[in-house]
PDB file of N, CA and C in Angstrom:
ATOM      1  N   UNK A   1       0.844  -1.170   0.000  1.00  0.00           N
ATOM      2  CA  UNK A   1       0.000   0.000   0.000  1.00  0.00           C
ATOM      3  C   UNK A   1       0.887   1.231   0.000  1.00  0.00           C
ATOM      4  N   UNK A   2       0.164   2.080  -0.745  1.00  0.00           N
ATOM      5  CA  UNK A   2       1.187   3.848  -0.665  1.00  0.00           C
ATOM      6  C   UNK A   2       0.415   4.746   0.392  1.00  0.00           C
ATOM      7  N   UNK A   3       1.306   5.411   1.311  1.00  0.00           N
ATOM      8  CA  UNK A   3       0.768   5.960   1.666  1.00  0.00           C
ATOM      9  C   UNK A   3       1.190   7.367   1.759  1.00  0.00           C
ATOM     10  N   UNK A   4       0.100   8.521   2.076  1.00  0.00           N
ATOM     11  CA  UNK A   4       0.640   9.853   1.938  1.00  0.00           C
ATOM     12  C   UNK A   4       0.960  10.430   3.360  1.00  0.00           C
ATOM     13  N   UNK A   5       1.754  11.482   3.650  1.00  0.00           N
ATOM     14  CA  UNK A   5       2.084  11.831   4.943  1.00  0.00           C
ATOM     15  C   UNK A   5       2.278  13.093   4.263  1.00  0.00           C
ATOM     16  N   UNK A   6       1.248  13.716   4.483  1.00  0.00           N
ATOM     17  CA  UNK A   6       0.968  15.250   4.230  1.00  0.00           C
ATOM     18  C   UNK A   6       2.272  16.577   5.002  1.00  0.00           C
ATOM     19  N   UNK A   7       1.699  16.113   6.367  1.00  0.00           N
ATOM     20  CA  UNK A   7       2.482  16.212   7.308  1.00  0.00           C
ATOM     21  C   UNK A   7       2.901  15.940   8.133  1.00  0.00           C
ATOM     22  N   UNK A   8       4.338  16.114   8.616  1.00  0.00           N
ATOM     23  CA  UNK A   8       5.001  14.839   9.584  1.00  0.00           C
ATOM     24  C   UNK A   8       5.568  15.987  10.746  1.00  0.00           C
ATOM     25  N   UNK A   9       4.449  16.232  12.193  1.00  0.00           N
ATOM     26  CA  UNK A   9       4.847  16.822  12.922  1.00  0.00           C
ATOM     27  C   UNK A   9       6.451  16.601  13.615  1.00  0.00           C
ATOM     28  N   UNK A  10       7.069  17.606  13.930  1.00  0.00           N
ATOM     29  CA  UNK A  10       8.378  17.830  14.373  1.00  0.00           C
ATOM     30  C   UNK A  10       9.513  18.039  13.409  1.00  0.00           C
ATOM     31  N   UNK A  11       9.220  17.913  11.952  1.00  0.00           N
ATOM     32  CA  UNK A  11       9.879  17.961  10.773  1.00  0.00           C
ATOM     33  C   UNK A  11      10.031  19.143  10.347  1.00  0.00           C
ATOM     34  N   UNK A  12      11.013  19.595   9.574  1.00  0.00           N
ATOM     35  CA  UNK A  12      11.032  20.447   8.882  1.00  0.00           C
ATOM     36  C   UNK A  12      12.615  20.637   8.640  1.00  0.00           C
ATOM     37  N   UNK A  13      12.232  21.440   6.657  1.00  0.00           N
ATOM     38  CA  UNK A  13      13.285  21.875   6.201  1.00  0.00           C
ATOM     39  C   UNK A  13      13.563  23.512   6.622  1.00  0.00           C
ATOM     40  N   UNK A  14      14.846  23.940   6.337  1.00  0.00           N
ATOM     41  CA  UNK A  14      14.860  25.909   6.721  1.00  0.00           C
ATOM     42  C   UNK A  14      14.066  26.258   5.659  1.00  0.00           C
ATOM     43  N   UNK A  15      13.142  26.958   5.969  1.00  0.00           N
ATOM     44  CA  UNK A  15      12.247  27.586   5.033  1.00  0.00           C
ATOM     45  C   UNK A  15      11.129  26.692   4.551  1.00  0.00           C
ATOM     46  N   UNK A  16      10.988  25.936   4.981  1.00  0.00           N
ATOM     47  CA  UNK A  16       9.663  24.837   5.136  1.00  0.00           C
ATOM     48  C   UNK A  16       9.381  24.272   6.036  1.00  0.00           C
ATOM     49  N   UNK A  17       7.718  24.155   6.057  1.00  0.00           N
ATOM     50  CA  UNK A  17       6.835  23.662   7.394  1.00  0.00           C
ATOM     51  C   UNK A  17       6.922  22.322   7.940  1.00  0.00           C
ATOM     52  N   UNK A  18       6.871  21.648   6.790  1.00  0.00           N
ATOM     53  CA  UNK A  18       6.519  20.138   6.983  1.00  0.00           C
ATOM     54  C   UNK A  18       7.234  19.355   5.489  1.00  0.00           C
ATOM     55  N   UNK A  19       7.669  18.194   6.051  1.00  0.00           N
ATOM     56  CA  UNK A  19       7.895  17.326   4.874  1.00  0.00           C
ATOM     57  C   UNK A  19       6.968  16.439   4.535  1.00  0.00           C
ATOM     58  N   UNK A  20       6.779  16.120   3.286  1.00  0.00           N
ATOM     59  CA  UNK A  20       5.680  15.213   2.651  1.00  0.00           C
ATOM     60  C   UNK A  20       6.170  14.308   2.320  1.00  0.00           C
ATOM     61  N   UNK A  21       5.893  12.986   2.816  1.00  0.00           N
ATOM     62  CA  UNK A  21       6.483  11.792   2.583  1.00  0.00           C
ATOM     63  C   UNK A  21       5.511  10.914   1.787  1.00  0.00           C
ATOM     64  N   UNK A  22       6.253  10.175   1.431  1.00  0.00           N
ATOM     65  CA  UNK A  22       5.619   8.981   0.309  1.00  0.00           C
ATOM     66  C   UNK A  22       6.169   7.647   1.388  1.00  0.00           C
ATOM     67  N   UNK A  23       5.086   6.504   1.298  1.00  0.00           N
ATOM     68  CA  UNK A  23       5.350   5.260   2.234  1.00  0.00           C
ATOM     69  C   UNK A  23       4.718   4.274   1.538  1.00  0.00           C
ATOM     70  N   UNK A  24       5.370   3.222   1.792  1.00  0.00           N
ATOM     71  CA  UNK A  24       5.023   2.012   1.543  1.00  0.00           C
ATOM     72  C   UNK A  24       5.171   1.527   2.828  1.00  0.00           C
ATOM     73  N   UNK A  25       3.847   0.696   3.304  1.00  0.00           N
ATOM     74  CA  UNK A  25       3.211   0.189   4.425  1.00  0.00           C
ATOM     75  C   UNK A  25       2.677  -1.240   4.089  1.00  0.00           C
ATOM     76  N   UNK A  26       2.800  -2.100   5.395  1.00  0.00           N
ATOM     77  CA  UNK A  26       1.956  -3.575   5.395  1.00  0.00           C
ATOM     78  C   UNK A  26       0.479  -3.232   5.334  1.00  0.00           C
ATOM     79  N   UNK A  27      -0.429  -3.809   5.406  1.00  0.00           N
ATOM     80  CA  UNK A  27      -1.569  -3.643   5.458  1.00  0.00           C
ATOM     81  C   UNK A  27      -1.873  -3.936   7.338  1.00  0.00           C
ATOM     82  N   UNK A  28      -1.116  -5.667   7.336  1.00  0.00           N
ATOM     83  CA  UNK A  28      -1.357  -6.051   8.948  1.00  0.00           C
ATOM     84  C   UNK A  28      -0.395  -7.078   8.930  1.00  0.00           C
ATOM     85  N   UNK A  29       0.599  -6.978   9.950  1.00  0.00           N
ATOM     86  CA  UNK A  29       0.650  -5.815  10.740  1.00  0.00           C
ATOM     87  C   UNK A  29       1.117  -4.600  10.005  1.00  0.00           C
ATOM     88  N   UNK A  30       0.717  -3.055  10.934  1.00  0.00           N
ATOM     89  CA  UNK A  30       0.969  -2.127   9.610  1.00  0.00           C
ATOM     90  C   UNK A  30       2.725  -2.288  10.175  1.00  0.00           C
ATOM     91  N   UNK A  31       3.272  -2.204   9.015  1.00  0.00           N
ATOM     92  CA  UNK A  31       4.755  -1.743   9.295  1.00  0.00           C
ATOM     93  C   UNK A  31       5.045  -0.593   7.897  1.00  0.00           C
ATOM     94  N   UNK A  32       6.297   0.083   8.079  1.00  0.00           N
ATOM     95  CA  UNK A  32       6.591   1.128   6.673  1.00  0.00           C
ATOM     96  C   UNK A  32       7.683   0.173   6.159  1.00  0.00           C
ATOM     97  N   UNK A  33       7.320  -0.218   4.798  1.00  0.00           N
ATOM     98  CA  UNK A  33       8.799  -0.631   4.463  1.00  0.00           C
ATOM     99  C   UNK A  33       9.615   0.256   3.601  1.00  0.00           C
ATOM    100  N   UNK A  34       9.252   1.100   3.721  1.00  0.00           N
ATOM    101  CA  UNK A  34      10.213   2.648   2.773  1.00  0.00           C
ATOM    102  C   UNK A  34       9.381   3.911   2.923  1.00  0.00           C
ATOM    103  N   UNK A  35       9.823   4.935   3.287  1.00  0.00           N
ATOM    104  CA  UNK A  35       9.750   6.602   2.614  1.00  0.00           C
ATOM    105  C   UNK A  35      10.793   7.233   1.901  1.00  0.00           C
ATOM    106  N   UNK A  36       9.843   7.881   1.229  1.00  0.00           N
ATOM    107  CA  UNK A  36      10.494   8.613  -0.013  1.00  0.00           C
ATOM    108  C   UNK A  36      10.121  10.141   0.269  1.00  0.00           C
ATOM    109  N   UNK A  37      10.873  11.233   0.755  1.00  0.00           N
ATOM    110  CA  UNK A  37      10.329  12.478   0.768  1.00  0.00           C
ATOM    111  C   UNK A  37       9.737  13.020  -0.697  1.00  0.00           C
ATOM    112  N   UNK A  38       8.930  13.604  -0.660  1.00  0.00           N
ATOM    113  CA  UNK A  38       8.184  14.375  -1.949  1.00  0.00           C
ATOM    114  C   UNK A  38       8.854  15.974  -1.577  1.00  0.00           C
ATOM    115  N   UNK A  39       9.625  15.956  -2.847  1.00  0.00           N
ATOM    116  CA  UNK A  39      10.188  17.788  -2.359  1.00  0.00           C
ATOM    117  C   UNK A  39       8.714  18.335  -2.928  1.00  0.00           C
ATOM    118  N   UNK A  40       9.493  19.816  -2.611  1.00  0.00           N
ATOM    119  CA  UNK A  40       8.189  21.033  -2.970  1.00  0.00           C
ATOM    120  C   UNK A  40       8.329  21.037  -4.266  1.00  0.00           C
ATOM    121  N   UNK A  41       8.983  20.849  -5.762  1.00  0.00           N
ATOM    122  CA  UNK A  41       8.630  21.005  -6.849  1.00  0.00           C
ATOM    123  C   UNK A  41       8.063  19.760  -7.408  1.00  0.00           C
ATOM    124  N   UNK A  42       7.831  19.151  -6.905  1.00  0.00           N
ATOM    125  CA  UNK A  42       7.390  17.901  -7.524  1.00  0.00           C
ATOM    126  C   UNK A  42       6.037  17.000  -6.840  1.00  0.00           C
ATOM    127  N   UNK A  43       5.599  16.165  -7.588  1.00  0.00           N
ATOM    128  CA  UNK A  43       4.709  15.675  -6.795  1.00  0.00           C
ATOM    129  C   UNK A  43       4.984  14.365  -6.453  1.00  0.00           C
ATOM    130  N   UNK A  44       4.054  13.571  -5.629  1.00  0.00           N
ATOM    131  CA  UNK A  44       4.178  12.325  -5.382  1.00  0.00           C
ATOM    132  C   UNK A  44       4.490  11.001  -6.593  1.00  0.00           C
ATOM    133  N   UNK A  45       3.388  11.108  -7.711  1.00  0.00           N
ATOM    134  CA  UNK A  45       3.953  10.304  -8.673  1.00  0.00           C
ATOM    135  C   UNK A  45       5.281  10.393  -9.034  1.00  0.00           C
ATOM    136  N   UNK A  46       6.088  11.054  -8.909  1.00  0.00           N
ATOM    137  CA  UNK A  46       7.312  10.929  -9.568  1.00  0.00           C
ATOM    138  C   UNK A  46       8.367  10.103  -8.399  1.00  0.00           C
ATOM    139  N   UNK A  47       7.871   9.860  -7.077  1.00  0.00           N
ATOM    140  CA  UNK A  47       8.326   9.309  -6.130  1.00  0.00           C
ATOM    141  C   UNK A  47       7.714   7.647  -6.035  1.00  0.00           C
ATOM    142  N   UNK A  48       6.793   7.469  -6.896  1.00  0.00           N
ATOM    143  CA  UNK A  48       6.489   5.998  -7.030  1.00  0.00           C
ATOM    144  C   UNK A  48       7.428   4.911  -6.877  1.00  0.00           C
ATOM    145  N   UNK A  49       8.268   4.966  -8.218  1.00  0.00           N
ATOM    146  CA  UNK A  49       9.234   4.000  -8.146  1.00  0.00           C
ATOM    147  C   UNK A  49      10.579   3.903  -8.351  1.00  0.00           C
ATOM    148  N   UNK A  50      10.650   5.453  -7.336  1.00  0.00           N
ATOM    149  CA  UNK A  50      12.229   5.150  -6.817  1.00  0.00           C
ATOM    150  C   UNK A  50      11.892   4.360  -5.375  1.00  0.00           C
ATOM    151  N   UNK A  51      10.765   4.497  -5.180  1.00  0.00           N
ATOM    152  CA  UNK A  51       9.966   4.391  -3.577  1.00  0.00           C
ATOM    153  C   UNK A  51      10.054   2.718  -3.531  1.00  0.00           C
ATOM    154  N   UNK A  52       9.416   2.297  -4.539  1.00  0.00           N
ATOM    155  CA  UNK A  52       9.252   0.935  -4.752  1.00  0.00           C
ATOM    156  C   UNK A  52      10.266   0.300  -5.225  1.00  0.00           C
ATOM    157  N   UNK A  53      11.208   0.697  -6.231  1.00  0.00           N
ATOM    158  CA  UNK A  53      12.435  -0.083  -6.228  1.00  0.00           C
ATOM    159  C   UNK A  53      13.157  -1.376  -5.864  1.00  0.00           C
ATOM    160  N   UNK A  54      13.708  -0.755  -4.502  1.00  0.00           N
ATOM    161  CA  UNK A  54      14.394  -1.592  -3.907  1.00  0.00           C
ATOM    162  C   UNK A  54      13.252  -2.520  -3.228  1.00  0.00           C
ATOM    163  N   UNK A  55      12.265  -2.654  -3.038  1.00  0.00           N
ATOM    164  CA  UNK A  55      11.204  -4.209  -2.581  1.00  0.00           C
ATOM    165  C   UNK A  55      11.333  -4.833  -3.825  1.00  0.00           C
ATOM    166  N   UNK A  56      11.277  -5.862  -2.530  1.00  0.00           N
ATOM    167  CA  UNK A  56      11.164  -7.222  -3.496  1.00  0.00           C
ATOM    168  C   UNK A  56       9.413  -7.541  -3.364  1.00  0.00           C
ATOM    169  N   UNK A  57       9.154  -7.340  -4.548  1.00  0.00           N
ATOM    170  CA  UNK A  57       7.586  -7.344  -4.865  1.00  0.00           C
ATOM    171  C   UNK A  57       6.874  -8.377  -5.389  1.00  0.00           C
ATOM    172  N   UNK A  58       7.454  -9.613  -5.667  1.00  0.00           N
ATOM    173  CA  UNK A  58       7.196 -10.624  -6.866  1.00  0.00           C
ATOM    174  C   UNK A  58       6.091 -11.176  -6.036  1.00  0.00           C
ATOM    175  N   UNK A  59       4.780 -10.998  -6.267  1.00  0.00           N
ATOM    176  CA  UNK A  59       3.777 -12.075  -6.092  1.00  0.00           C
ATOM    177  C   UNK A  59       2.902 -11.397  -4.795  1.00  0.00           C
ATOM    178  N   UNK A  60       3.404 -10.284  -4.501  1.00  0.00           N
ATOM    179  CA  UNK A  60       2.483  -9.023  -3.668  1.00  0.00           C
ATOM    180  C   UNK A  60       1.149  -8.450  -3.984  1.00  0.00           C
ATOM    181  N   UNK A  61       0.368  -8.010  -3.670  1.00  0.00           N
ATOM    182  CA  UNK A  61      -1.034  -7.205  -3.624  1.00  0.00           C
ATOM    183  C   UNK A  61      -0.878  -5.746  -3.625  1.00  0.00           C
ATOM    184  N   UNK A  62      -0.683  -5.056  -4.125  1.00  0.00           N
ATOM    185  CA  UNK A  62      -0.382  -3.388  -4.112  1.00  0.00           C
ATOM    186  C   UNK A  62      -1.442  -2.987  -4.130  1.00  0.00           C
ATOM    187  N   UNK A  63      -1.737  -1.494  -3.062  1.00  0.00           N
ATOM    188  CA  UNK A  63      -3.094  -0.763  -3.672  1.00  0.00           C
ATOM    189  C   UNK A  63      -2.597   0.569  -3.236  1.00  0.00           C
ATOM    190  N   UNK A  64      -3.041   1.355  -3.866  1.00  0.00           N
ATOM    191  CA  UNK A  64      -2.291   2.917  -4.043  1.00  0.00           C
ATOM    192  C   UNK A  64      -3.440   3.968  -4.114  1.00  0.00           C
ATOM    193  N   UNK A  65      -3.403   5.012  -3.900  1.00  0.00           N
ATOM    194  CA  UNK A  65      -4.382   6.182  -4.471  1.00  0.00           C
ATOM    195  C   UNK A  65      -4.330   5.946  -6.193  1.00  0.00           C
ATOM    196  N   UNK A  66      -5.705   7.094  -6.144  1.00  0.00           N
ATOM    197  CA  UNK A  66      -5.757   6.701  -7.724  1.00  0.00           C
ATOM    198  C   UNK A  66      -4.754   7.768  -8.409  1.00  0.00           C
ATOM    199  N   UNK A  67      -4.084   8.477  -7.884  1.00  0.00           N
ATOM    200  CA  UNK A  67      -3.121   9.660  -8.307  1.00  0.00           C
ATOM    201  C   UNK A  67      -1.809   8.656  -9.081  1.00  0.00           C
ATOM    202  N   UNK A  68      -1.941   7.503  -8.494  1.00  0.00           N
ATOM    203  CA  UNK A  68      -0.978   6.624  -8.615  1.00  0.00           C
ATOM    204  C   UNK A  68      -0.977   5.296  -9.820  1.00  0.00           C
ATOM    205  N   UNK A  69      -2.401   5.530 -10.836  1.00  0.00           N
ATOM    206  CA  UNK A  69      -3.272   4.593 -11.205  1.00  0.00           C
ATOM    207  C   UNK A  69      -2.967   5.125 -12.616  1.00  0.00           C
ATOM    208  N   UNK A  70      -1.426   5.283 -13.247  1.00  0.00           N
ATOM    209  CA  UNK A  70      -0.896   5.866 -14.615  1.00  0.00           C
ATOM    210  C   UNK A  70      -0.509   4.785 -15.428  1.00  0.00           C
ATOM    211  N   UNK A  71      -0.687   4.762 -16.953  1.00  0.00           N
ATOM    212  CA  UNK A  71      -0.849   3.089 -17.207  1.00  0.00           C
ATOM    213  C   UNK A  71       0.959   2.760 -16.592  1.00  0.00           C
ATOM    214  N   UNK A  72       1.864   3.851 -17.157  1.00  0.00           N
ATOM    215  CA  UNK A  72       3.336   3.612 -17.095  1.00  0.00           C
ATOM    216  C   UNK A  72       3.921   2.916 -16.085  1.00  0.00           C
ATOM    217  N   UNK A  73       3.295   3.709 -14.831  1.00  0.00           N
ATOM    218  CA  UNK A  73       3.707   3.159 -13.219  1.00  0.00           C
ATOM    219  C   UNK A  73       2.980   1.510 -13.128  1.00  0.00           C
ATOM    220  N   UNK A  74       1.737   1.576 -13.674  1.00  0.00           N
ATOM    221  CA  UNK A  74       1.033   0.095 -13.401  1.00  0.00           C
ATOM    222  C   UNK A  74       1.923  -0.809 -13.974  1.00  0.00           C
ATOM    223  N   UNK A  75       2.346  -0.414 -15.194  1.00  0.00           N
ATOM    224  CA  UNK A  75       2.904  -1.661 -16.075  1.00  0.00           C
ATOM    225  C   UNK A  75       4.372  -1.943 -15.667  1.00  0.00           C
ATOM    226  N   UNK A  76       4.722  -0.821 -15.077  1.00  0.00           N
ATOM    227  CA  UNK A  76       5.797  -1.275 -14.364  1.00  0.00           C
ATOM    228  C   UNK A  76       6.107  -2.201 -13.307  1.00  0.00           C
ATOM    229  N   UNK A  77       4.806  -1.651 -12.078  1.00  0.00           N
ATOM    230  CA  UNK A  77       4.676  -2.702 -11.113  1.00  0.00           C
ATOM    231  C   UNK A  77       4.594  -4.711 -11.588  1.00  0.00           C
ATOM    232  N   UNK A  78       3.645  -4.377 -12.840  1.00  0.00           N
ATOM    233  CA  UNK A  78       3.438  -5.614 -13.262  1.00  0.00           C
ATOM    234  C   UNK A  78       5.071  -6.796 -14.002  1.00  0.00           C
ATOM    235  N   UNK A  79       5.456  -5.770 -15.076  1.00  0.00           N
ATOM    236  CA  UNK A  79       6.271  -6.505 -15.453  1.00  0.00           C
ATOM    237  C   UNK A  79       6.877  -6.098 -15.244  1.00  0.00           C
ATOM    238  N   UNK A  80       7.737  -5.351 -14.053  1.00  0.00           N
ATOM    239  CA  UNK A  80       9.190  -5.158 -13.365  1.00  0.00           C
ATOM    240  C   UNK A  80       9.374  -5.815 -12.151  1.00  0.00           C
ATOM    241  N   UNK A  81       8.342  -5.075 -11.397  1.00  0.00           N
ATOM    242  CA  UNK A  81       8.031  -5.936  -9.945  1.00  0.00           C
ATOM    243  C   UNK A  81       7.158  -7.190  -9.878  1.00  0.00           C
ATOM    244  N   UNK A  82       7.260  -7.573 -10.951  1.00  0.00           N
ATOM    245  CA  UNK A  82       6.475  -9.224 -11.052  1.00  0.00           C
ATOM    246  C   UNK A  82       5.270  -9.008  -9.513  1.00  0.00           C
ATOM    247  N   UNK A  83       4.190  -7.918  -9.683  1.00  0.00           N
ATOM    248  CA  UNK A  83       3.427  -7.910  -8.215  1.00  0.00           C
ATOM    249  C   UNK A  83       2.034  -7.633  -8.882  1.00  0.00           C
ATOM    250  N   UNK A  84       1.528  -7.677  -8.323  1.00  0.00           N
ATOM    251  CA  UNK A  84      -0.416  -7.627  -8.850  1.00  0.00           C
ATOM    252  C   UNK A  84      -0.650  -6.330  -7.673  1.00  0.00           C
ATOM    253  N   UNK A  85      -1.816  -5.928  -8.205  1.00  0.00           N
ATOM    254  CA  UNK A  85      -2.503  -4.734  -7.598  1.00  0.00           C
ATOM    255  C   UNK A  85      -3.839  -4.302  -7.832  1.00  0.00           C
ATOM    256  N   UNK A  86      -4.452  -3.724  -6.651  1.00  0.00           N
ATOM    257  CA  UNK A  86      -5.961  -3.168  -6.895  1.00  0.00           C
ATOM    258  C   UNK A  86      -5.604  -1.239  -7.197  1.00  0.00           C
ATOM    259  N   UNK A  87      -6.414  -1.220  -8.344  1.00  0.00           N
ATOM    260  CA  UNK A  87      -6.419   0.501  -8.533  1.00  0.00           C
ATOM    261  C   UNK A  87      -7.384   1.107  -8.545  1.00  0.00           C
ATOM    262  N   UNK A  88      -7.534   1.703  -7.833  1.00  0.00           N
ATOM    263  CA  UNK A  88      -9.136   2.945  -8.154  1.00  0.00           C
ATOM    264  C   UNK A  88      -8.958   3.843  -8.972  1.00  0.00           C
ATOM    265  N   UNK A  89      -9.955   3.762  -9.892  1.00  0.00           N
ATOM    266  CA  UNK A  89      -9.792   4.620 -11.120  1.00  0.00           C
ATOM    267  C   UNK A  89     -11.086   5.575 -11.451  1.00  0.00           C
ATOM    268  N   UNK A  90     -10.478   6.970 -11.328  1.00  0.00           N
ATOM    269  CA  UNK A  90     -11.536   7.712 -11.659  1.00  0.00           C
ATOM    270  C   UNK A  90     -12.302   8.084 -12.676  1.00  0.00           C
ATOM    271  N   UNK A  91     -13.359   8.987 -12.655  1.00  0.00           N
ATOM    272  CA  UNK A  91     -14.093   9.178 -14.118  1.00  0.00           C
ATOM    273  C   UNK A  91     -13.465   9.814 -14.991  1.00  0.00           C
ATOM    274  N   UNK A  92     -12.387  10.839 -14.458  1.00  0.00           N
ATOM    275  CA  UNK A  92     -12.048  11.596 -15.173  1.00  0.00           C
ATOM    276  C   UNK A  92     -10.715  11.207 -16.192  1.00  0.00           C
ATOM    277  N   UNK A  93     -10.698   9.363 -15.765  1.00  0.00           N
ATOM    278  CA  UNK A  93      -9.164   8.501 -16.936  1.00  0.00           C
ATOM    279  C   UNK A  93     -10.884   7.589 -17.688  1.00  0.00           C
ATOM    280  N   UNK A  94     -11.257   7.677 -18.605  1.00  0.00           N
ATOM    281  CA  UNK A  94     -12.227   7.017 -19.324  1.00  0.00           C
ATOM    282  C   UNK A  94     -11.685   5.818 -19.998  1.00  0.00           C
ATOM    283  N   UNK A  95      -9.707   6.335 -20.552  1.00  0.00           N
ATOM    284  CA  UNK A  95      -9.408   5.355 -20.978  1.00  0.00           C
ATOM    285  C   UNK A  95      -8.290   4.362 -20.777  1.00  0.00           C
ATOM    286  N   UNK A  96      -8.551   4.595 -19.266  1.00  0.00           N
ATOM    287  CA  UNK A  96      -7.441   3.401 -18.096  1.00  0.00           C
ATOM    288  C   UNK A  96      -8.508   1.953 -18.106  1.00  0.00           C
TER     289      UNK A  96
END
């Protein structure tokens, strides 16, 4: 699972409030098995799969926001990380 960490009280860069982290989490028990900070010019998708990378994913269940639900990143998970996944997909991708 991905998860977002908007904000992570006690954190901070000079000249910024809060860091935004990107996580990969168990479902149960929850554990994190990676964060990835999200700087301020960028967004979370681009932290996907440096995030995911290093797991070993082969034969896993992934489920992510749908921010995360791009065919590129999916097909990666599939035939890089040999892993399966549930995606929520909104109205506004007609042709995901």
């Amino acid at each position: 699972m991905i998860n977002r960490h908007p904000r992570l009280s006690g954190c901070s860069h000079q000249g910024q409030r809060h860091q935004h982290l990107l996580s990969a989490v168990t479902h149960a028990p929850t554990v994190t098995l990676a964060q990835r900070e999200v700087g301020a010019n960028t967004n979370e998708t681009a932290a996907f799969r440096p995030l995911l990378e290093p797991l070993g994913l082969t034969g896993t269940m992934g489920t992510f926001d749908p921010l995360h639900s791009v065919k590129d990143q999916v097909r990666w998970l599939v035939q890089e990380k040999n892993a399966h996944y549930i995606a929520v997909i909104k109205g506004n991708q007609p042709t995901a």
